[in-house]
PDB file of N, CA and C in Angstrom:
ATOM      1  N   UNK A   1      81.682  86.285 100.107  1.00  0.00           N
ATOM      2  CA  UNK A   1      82.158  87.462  99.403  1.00  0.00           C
ATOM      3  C   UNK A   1      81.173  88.599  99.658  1.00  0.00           C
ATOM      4  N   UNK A   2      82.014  89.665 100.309  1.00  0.00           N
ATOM      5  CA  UNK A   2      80.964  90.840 100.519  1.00  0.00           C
ATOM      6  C   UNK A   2      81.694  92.019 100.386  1.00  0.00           C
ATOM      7  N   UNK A   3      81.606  92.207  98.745  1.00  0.00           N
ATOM      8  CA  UNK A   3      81.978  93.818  98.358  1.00  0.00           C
ATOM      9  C   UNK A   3      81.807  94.873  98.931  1.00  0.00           C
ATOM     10  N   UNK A   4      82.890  95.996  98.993  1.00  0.00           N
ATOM     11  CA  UNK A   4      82.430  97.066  99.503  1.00  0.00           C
ATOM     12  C   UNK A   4      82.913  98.298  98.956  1.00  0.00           C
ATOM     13  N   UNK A   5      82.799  99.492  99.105  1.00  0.00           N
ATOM     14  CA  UNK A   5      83.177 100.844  98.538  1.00  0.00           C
ATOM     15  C   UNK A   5      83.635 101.501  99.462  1.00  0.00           C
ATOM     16  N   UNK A   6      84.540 101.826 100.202  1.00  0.00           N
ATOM     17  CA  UNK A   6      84.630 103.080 101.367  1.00  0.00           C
ATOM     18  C   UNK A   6      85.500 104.317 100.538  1.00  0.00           C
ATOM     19  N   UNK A   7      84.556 105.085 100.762  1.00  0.00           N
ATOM     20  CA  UNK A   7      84.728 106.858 100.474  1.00  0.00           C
ATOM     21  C   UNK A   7      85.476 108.043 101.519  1.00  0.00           C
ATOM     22  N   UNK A   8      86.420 108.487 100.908  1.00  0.00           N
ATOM     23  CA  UNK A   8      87.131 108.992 101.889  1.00  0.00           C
ATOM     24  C   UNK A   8      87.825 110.566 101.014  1.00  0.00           C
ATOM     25  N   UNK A   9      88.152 111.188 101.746  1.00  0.00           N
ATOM     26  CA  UNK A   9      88.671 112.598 101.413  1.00  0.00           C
ATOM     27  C   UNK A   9      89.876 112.699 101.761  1.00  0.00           C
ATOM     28  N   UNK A  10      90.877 113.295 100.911  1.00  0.00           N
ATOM     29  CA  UNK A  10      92.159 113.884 101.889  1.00  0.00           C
ATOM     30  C   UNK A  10      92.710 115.475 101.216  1.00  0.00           C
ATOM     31  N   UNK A  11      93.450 116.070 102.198  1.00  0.00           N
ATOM     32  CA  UNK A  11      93.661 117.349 101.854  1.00  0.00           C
ATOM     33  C   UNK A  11      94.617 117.949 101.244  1.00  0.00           C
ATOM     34  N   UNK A  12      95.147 116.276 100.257  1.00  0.00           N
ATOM     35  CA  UNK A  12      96.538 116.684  99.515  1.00  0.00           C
ATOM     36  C   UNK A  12      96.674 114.987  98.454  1.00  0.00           C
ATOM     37  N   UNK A  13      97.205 115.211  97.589  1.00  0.00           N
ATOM     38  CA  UNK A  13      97.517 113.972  96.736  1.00  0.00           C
ATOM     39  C   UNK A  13      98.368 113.176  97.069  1.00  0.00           C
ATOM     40  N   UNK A  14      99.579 113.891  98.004  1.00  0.00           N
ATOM     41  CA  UNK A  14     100.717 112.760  98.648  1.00  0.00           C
ATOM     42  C   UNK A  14      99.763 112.139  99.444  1.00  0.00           C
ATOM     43  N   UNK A  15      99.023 112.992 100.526  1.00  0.00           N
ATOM     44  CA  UNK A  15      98.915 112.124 101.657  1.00  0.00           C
ATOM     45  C   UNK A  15      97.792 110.902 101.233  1.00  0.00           C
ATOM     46  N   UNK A  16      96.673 111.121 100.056  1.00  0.00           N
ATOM     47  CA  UNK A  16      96.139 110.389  99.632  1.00  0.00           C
ATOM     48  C   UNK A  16      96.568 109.401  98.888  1.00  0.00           C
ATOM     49  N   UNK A  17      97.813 109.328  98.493  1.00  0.00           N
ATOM     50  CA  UNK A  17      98.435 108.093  97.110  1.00  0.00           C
ATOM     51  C   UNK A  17      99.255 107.428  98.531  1.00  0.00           C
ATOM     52  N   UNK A  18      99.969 108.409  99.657  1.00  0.00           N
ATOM     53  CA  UNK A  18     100.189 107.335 100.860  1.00  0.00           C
ATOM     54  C   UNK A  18      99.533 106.436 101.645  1.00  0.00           C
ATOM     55  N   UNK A  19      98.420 106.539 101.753  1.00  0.00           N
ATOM     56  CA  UNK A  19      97.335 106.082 102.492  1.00  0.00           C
ATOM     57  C   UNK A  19      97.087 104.849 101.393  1.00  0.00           C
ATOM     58  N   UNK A  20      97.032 105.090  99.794  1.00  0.00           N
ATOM     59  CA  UNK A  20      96.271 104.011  99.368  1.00  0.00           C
ATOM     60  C   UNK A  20      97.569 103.245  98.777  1.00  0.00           C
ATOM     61  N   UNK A  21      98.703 103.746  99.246  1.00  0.00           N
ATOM     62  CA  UNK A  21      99.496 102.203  99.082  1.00  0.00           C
ATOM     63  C   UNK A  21      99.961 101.226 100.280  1.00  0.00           C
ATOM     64  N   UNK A  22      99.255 102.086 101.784  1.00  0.00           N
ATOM     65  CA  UNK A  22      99.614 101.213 102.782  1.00  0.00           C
ATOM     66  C   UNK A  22      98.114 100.692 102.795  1.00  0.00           C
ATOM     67  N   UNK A  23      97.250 100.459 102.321  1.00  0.00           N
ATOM     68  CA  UNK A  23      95.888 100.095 101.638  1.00  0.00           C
ATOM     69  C   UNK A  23      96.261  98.731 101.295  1.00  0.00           C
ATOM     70  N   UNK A  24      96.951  98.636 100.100  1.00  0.00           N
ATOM     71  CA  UNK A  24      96.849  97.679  98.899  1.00  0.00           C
ATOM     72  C   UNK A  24      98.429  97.122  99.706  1.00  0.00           C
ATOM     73  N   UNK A  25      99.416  97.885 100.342  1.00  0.00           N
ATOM     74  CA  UNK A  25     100.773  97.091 100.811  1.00  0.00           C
ATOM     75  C   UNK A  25     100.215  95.490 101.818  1.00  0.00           C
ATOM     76  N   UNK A  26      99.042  96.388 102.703  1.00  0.00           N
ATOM     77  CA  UNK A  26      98.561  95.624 103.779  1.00  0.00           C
ATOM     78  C   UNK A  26      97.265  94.645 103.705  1.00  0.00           C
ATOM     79  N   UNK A  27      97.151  94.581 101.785  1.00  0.00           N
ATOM     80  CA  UNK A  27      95.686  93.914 101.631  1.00  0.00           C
ATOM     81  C   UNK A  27      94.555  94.368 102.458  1.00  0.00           C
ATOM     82  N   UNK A  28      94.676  95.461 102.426  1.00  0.00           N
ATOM     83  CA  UNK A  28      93.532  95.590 103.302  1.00  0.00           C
ATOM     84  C   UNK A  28      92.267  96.297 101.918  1.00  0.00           C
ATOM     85  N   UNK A  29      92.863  96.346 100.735  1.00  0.00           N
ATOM     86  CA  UNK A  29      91.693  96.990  99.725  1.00  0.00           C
ATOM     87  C   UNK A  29      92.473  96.317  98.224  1.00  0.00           C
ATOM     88  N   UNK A  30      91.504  95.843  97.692  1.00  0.00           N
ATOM     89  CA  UNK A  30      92.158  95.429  96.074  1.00  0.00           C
ATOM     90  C   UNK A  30      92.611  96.893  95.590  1.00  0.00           C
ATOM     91  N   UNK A  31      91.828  98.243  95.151  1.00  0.00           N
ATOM     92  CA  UNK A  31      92.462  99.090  94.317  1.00  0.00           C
ATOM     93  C   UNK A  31      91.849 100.254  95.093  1.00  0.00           C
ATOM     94  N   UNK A  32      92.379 101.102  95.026  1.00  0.00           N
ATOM     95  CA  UNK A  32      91.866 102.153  95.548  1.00  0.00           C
ATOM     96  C   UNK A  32      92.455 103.672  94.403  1.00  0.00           C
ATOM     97  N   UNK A  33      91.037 104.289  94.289  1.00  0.00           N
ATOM     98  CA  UNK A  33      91.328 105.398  93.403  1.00  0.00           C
ATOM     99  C   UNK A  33      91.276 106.634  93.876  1.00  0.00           C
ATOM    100  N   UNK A  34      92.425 107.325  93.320  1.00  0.00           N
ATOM    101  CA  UNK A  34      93.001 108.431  94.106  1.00  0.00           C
ATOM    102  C   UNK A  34      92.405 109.699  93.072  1.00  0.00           C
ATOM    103  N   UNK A  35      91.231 110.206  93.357  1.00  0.00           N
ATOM    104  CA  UNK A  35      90.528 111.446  92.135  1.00  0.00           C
ATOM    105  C   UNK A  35      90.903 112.666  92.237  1.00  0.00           C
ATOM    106  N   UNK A  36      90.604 113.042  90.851  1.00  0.00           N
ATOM    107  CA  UNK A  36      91.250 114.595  90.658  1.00  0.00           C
ATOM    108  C   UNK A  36      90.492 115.313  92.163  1.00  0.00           C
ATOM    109  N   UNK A  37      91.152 116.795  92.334  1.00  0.00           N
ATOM    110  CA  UNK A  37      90.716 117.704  93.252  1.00  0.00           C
ATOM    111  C   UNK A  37      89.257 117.982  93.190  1.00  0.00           C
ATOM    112  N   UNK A  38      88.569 118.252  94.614  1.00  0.00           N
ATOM    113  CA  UNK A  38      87.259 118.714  94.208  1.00  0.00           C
ATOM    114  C   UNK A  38      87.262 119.722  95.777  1.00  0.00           C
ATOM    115  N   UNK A  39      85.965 120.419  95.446  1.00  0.00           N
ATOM    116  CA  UNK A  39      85.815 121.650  96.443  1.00  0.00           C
ATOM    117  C   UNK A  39      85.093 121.021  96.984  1.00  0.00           C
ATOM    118  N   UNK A  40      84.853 121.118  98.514  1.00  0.00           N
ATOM    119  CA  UNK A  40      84.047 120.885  99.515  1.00  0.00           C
ATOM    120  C   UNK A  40      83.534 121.774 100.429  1.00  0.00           C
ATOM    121  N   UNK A  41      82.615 121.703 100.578  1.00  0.00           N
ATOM    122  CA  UNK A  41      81.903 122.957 101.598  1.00  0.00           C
ATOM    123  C   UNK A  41      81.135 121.694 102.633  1.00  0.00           C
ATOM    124  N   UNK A  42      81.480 122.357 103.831  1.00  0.00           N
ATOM    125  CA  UNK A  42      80.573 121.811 105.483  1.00  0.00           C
ATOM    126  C   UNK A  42      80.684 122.498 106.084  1.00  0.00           C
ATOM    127  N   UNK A  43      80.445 122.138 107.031  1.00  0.00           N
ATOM    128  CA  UNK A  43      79.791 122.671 108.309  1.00  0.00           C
ATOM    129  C   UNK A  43      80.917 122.457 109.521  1.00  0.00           C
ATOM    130  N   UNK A  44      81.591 123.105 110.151  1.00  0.00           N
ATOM    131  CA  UNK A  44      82.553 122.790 111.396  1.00  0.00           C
ATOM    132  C   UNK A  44      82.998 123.226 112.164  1.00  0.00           C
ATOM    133  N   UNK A  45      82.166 122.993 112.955  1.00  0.00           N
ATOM    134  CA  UNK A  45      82.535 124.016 114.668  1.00  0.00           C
ATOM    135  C   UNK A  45      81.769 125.003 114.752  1.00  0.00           C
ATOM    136  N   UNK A  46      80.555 124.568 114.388  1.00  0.00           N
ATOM    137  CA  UNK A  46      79.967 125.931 113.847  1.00  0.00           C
ATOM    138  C   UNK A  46      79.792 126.741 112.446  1.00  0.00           C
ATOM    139  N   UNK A  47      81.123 126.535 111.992  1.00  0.00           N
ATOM    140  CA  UNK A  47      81.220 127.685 110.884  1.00  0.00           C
ATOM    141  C   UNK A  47      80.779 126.813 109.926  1.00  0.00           C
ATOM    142  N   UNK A  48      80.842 127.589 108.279  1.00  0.00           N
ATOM    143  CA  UNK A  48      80.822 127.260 107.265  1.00  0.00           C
ATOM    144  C   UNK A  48      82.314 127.279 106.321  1.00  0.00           C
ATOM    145  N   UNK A  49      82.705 126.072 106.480  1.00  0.00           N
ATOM    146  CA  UNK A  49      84.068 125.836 105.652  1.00  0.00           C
ATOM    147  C   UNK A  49      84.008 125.589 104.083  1.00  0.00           C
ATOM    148  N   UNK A  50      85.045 125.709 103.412  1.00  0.00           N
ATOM    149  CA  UNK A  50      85.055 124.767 102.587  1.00  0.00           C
ATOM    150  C   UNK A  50      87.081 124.551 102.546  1.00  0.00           C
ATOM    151  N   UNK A  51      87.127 123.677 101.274  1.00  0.00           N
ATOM    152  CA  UNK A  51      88.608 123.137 101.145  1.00  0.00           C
ATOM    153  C   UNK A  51      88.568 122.257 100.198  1.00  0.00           C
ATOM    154  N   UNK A  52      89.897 122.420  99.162  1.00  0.00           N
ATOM    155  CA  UNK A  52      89.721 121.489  98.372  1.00  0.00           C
ATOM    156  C   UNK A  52      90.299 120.246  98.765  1.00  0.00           C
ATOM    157  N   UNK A  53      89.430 118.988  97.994  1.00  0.00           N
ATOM    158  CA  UNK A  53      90.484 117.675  99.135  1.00  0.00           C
ATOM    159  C   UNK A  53      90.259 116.878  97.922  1.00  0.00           C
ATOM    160  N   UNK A  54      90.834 115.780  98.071  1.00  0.00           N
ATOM    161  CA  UNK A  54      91.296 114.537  96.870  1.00  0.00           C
ATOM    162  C   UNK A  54      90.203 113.355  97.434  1.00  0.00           C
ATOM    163  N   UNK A  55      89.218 113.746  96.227  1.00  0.00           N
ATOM    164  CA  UNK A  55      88.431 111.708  96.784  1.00  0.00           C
ATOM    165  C   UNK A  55      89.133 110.875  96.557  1.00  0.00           C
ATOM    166  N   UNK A  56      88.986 109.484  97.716  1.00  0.00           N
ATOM    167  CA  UNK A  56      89.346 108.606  97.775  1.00  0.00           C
ATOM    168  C   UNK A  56      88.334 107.478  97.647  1.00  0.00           C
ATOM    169  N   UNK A  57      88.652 106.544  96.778  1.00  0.00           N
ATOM    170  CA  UNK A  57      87.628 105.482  96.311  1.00  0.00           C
ATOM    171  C   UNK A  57      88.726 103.836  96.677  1.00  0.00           C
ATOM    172  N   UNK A  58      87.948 103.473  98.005  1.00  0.00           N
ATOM    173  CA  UNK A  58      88.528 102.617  98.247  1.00  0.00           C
ATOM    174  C   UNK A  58      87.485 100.898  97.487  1.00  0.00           C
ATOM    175  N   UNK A  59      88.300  99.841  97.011  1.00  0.00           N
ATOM    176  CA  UNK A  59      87.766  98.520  96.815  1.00  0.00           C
ATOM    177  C   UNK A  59      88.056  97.547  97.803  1.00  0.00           C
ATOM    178  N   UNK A  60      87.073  97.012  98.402  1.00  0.00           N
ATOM    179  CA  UNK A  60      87.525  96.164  99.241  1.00  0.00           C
ATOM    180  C   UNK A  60      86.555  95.141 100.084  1.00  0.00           C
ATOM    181  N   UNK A  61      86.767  94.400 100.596  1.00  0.00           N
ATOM    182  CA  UNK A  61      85.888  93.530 101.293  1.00  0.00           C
ATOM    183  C   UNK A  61      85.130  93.843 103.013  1.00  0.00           C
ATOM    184  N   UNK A  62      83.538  93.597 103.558  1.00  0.00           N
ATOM    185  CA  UNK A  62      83.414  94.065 104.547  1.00  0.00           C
ATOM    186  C   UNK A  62      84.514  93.620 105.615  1.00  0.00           C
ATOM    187  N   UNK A  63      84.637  92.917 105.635  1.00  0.00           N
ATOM    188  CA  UNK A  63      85.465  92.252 106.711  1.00  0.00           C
ATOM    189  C   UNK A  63      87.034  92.745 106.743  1.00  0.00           C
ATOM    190  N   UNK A  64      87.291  93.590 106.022  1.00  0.00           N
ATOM    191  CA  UNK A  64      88.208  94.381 106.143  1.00  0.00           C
ATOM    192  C   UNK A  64      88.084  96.284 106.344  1.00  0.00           C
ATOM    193  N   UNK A  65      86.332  96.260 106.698  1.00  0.00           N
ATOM    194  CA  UNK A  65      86.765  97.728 107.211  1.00  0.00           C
ATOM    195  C   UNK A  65      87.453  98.046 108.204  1.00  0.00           C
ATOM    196  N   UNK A  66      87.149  97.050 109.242  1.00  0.00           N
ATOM    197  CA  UNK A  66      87.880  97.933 110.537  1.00  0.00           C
ATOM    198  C   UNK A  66      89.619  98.454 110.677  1.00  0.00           C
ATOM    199  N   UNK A  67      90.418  97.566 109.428  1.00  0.00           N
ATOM    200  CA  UNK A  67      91.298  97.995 109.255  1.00  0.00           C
ATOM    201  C   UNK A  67      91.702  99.190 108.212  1.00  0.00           C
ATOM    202  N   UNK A  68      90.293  99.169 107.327  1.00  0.00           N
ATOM    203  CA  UNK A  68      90.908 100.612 106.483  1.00  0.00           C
ATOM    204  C   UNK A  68      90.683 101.488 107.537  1.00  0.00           C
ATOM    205  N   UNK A  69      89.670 101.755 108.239  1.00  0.00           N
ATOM    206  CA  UNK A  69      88.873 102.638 109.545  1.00  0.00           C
ATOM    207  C   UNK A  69      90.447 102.991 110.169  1.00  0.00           C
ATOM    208  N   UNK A  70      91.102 102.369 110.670  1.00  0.00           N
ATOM    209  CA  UNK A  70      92.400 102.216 111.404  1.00  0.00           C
ATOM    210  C   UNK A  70      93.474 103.062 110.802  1.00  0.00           C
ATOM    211  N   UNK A  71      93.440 102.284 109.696  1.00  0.00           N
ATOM    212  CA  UNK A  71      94.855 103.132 108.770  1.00  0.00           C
ATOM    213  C   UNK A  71      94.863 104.403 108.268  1.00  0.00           C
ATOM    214  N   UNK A  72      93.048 104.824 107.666  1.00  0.00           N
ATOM    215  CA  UNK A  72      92.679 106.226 107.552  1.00  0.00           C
ATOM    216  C   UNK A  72      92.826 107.167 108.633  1.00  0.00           C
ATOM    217  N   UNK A  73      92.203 106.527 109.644  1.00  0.00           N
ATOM    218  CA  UNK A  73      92.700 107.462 110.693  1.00  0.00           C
ATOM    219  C   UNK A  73      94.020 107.438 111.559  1.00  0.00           C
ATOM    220  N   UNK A  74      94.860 106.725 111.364  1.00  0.00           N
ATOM    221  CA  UNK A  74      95.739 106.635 111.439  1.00  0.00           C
ATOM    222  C   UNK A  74      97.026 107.592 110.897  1.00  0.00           C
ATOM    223  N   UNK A  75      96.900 107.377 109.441  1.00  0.00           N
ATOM    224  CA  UNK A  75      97.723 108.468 108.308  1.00  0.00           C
ATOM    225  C   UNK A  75      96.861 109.430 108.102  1.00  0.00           C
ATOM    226  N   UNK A  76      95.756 109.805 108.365  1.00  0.00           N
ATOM    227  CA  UNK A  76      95.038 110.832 108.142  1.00  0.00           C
ATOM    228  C   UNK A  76      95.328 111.710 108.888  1.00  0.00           C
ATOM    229  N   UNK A  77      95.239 113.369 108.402  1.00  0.00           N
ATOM    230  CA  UNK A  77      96.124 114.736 108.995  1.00  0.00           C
ATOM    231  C   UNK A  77      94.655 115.149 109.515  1.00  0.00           C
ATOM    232  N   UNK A  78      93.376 115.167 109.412  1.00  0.00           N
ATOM    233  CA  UNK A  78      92.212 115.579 109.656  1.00  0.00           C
ATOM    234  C   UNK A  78      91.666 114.966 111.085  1.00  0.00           C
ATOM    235  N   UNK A  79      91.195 116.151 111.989  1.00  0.00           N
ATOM    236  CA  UNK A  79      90.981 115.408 113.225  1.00  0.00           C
ATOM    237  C   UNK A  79      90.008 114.665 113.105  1.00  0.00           C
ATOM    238  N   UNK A  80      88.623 114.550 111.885  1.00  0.00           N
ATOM    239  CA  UNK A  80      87.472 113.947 111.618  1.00  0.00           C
ATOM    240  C   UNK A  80      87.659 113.271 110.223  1.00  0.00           C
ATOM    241  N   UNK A  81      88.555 112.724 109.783  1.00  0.00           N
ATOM    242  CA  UNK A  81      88.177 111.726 108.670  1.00  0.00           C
ATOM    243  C   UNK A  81      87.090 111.638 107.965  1.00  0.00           C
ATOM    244  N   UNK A  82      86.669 111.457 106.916  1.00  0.00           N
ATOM    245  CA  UNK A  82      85.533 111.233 106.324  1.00  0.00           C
ATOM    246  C   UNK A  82      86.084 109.552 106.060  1.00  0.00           C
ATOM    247  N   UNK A  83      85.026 108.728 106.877  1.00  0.00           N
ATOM    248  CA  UNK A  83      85.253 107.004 106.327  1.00  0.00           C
ATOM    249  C   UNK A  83      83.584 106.554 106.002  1.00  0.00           C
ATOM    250  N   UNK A  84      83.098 106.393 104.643  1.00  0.00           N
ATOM    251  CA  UNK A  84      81.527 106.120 104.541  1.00  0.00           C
ATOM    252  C   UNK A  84      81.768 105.013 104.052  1.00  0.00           C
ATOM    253  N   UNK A  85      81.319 103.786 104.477  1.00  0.00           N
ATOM    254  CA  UNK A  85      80.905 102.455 103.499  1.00  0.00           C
ATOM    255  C   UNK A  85      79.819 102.473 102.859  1.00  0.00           C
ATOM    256  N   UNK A  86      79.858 101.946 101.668  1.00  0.00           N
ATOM    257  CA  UNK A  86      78.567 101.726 100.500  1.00  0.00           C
ATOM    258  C   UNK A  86      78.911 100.478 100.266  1.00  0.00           C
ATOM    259  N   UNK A  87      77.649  98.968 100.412  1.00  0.00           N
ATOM    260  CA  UNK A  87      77.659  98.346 100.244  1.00  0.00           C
ATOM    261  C   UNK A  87      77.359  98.294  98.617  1.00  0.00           C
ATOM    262  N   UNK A  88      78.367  97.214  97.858  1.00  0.00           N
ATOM    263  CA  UNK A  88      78.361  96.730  96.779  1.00  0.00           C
ATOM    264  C   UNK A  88      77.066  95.664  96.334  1.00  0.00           C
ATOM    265  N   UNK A  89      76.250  96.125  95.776  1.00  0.00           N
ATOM    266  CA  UNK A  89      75.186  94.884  96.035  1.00  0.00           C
ATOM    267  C   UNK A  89      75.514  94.570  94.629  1.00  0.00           C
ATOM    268  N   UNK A  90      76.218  94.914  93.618  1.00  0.00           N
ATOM    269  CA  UNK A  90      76.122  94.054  92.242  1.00  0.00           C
ATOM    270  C   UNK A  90      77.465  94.617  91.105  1.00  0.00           C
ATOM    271  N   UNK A  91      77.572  93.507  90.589  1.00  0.00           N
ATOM    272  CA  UNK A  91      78.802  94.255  89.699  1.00  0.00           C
ATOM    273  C   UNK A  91      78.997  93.139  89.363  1.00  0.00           C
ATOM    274  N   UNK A  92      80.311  93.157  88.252  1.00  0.00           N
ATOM    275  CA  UNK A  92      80.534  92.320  87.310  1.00  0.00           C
ATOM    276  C   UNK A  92      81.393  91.049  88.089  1.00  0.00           C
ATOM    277  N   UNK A  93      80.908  89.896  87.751  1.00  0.00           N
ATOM    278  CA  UNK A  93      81.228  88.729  88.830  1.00  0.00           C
ATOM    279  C   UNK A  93      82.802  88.801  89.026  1.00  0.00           C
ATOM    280  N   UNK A  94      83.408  88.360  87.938  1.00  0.00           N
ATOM    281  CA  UNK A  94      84.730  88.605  88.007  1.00  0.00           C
ATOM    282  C   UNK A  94      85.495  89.145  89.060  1.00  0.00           C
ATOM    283  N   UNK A  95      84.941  90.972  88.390  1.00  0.00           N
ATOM    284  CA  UNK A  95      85.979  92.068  88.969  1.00  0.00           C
ATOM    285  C   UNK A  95      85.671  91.809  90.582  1.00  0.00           C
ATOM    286  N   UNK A  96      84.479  91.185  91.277  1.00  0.00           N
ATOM    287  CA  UNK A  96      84.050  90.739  92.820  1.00  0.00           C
ATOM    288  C   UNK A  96      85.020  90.037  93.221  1.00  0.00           C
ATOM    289  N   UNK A  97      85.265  89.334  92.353  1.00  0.00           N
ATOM    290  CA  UNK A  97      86.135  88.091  92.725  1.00  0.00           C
ATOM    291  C   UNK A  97      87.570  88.488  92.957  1.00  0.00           C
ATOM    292  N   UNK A  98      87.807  89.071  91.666  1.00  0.00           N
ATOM    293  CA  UNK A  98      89.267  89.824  91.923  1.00  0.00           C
ATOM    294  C   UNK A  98      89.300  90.921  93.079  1.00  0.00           C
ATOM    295  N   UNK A  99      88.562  91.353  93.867  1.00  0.00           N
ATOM    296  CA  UNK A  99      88.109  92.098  95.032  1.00  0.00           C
ATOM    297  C   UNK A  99      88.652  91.340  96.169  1.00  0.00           C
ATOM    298  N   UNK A 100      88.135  90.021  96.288  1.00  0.00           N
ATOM    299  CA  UNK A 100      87.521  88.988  97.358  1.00  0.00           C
ATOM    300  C   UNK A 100      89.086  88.327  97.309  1.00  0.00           C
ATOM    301  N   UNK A 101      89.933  88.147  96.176  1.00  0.00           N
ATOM    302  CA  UNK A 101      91.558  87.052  95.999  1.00  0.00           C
ATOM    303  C   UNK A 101      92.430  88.211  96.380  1.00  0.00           C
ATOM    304  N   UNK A 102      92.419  89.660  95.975  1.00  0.00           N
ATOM    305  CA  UNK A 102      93.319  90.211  96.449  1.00  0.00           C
ATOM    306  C   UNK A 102      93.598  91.236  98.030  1.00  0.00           C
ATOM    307  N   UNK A 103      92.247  90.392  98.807  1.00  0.00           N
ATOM    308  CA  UNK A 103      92.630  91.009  99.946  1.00  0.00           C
ATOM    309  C   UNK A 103      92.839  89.813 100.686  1.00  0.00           C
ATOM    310  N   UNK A 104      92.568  88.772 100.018  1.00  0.00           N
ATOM    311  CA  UNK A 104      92.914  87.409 101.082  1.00  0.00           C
ATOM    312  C   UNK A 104      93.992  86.894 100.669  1.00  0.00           C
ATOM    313  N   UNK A 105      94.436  87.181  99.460  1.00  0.00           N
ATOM    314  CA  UNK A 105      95.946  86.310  99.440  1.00  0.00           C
ATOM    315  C   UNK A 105      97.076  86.863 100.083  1.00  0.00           C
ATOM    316  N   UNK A 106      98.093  86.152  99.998  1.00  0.00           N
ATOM    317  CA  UNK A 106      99.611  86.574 100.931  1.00  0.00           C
ATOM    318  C   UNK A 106     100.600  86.216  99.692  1.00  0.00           C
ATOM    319  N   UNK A 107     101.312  87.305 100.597  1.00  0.00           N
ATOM    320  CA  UNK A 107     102.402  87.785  99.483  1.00  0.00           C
ATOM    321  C   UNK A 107     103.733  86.337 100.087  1.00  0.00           C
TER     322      UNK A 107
END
């Protein structure tokens, strides 16, 4: 069992609540949370941007990034995705577990 967090942005609430139900359709993440709007400012192409975009808080196991990696950029409208993993080093045993059964079981 190896928890994980992947953090992600999108530039609208459809396209973010789409993304995190072909997420959880494809087991590829136990839950994924779709957060209120926030402003972002970077850096791109040079310039100084900003834009508001919808965090995305994905749950899920390592051994299933390469497929969120896939599907984000996949359904993602952004030519650069934001995909960051944060390893889970601790949390409540349980909710791990319920992490670890709902990306390995079959429907």
């Amino acid at each position: 069992m190896e928890p994980v967090l992947i953090i992600s942005n999108f530039p609208n609430k459809k396209s973010a609540l789409l993304c995190a139900e072909a997420l959880i359709d494809q087991r590829a993440a136990a839950c994924v949370n779709v957060l209120s709007p926030c402003a972002s400012v970077y850096r791109w192409q040079g310039k100084i941007e900003s834009a508001d975009e919808i965090p995305v808080l994905i749950k899920t196991e390592r051994q299933h990034y390469d497929k969120v990696e896939q599907l984000i950029k996949m359904m993602h409208p952004y030519e650069l995705p934001e995909v960051i993993l944060v390893p889970i080093n601790n949390g409540l045993p349980a909710y791990l577990q319920w992490i670890a059964t709902e990306t390995s079981a079959t429907d």
